[in-house]
N, C-alpha and C. Protein backbone atom coordinates (compact mmCIF):
# COMPACT_ATOMS: atom_id res chain seq x y z
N UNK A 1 -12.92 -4.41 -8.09
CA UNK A 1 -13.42 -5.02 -6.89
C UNK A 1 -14.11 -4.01 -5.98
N UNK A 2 -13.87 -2.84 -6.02
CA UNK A 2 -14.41 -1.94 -5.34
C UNK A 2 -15.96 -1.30 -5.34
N UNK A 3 -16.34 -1.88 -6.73
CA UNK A 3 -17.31 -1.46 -7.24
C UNK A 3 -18.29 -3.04 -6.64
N UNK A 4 -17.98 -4.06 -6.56
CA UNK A 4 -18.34 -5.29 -6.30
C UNK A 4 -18.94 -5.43 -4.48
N UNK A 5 -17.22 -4.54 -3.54
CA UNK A 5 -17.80 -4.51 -2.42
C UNK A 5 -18.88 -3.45 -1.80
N UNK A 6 -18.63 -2.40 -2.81
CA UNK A 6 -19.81 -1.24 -2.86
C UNK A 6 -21.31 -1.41 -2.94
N UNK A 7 -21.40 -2.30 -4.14
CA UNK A 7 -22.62 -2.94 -4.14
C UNK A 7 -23.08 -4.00 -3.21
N UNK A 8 -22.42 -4.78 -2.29
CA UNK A 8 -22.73 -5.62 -1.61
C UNK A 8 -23.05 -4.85 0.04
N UNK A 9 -21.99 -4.40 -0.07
CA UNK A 9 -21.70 -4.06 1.70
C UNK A 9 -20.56 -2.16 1.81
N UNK A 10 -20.91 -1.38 1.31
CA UNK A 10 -20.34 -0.24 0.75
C UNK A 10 -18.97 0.06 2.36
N UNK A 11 -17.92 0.27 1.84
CA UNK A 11 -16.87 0.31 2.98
C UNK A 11 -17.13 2.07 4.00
N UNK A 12 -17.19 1.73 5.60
CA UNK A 12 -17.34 3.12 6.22
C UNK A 12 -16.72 3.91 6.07
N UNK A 13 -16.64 5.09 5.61
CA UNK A 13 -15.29 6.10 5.78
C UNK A 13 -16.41 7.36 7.65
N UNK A 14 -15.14 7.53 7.66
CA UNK A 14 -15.74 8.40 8.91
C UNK A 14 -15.43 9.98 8.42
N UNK A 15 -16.44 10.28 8.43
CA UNK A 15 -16.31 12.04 8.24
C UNK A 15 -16.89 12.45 9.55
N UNK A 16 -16.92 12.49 10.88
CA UNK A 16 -17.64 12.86 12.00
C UNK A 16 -17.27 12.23 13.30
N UNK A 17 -17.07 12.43 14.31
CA UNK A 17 -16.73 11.72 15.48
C UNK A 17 -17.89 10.85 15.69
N UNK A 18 -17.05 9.53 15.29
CA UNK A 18 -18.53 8.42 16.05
C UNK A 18 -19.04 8.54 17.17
N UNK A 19 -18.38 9.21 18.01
CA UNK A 19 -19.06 9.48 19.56
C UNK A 19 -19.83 10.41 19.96
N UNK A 20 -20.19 11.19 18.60
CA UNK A 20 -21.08 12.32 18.63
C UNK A 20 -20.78 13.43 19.55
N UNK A 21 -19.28 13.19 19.83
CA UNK A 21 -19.13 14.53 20.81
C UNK A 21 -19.25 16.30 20.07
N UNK A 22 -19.83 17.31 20.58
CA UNK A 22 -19.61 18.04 19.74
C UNK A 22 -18.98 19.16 20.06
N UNK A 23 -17.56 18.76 20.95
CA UNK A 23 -16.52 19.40 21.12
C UNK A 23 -15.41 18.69 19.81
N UNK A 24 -15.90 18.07 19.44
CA UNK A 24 -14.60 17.32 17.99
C UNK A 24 -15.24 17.65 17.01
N UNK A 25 -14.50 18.63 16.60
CA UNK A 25 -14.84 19.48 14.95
C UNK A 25 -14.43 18.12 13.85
N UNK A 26 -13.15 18.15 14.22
CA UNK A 26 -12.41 17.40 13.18
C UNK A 26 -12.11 15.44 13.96
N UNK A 27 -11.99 14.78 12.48
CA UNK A 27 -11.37 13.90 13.23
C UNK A 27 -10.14 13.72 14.28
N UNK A 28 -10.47 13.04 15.63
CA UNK A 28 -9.42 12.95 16.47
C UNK A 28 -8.38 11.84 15.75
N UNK A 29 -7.19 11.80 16.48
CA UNK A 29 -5.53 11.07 16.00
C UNK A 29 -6.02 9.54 15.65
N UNK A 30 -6.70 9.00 16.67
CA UNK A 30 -7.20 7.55 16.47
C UNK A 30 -8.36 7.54 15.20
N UNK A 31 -9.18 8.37 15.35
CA UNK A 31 -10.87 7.79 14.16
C UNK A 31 -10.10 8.75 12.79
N UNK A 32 -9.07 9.27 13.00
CA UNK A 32 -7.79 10.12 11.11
C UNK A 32 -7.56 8.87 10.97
N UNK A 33 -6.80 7.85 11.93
CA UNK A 33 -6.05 6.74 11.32
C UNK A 33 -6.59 5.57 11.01
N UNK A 34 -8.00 5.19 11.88
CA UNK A 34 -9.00 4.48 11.48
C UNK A 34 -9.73 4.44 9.48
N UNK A 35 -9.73 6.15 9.31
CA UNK A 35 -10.39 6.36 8.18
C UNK A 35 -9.12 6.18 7.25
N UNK A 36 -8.00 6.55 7.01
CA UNK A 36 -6.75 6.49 6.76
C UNK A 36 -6.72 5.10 6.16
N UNK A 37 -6.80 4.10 7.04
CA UNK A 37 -6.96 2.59 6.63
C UNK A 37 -7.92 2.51 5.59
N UNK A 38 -9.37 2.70 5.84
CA UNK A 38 -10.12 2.21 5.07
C UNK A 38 -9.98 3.10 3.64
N UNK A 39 -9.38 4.51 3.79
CA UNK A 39 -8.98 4.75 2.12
C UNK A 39 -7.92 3.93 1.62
N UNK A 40 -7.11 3.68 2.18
CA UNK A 40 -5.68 2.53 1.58
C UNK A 40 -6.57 1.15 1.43
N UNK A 41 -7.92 0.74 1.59
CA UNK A 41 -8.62 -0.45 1.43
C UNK A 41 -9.23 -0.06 0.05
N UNK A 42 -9.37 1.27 0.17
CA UNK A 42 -10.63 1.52 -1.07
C UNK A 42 -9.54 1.55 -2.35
N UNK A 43 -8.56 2.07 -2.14
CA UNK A 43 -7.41 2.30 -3.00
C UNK A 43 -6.83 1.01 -3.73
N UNK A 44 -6.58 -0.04 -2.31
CA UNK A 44 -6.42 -1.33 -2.95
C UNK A 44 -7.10 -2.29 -3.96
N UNK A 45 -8.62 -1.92 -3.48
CA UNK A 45 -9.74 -2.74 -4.27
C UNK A 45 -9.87 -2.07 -5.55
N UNK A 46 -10.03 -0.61 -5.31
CA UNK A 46 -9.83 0.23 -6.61
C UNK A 46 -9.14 -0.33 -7.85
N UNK A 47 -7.31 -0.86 -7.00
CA UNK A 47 -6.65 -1.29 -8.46
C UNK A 47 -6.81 -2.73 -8.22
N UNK A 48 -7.46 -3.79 -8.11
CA UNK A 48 -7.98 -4.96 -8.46
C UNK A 48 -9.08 -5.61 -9.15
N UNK A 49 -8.72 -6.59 -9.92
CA UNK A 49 -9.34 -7.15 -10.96
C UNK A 49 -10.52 -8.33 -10.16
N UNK A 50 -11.11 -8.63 -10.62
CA UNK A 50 -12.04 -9.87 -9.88
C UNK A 50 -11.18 -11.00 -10.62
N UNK A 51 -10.92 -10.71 -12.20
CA UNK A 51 -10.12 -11.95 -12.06
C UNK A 51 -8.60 -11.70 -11.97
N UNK A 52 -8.05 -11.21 -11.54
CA UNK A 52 -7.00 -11.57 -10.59
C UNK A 52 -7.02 -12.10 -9.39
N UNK A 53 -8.38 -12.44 -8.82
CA UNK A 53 -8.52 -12.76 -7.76
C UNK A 53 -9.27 -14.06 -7.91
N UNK A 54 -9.36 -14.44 -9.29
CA UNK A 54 -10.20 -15.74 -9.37
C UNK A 54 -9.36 -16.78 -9.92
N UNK A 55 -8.15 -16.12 -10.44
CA UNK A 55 -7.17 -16.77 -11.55
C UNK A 55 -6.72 -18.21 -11.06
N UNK A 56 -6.58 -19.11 -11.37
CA UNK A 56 -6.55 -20.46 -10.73
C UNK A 56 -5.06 -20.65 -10.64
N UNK A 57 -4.58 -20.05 -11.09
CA UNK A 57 -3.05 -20.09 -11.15
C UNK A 57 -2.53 -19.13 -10.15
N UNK A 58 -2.23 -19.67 -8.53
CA UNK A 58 -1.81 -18.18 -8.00
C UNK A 58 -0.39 -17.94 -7.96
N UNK A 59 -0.01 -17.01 -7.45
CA UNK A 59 1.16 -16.56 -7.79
C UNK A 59 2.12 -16.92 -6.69
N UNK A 60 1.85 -17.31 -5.74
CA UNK A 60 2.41 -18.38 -4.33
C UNK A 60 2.43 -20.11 -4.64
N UNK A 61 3.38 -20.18 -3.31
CA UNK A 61 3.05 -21.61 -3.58
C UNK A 61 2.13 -22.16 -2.70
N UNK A 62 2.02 -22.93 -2.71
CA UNK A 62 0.74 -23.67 -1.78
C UNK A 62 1.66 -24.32 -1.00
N UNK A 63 0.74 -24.62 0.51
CA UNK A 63 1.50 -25.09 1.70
C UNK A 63 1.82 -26.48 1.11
N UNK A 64 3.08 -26.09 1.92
CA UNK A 64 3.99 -28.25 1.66
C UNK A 64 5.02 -27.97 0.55
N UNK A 65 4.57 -26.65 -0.78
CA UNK A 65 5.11 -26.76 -1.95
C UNK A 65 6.22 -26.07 -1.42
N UNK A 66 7.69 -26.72 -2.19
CA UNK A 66 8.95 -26.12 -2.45
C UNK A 66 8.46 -24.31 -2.37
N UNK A 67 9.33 -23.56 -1.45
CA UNK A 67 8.94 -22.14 -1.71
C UNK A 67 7.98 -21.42 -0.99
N UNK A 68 7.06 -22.12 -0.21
CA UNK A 68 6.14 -22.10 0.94
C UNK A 68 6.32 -21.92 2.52
């Protein structure tokens, strides 16, 4: 899937202070944990299948169903 959202819409990682300040060498505590996220996104899509995500059979129940 990663390769799917890459080609469509490629995910931001931040290597640079978006605010262009250029007293911030490194990422500050907030835009580390911002980028932080979007590698645990890239990581996720990484290990996903398209069809695991198309499979008609899901692995929940559907609202109303016993288990829902």
């Amino acid at each position: 899937m990663l390769e799917v959202v890459n080609a469509v819409d490629p995910l931001a990682r931040i290597h640079e202070c978006p605010l262009g300040r250029p007293d911030h060498t490194s990422l500050c505590p907030l835009h580390r944990r911002i980028d932080d996220a979007v590698a645990a996104t890239e990581r996720q899509l990484a290990s996903t299948t398209l069809d695991e995500l198309i499979d008609p059979a899901p692995a929940w129940p559907a609202p109303g169903q016993p288990g829902s």
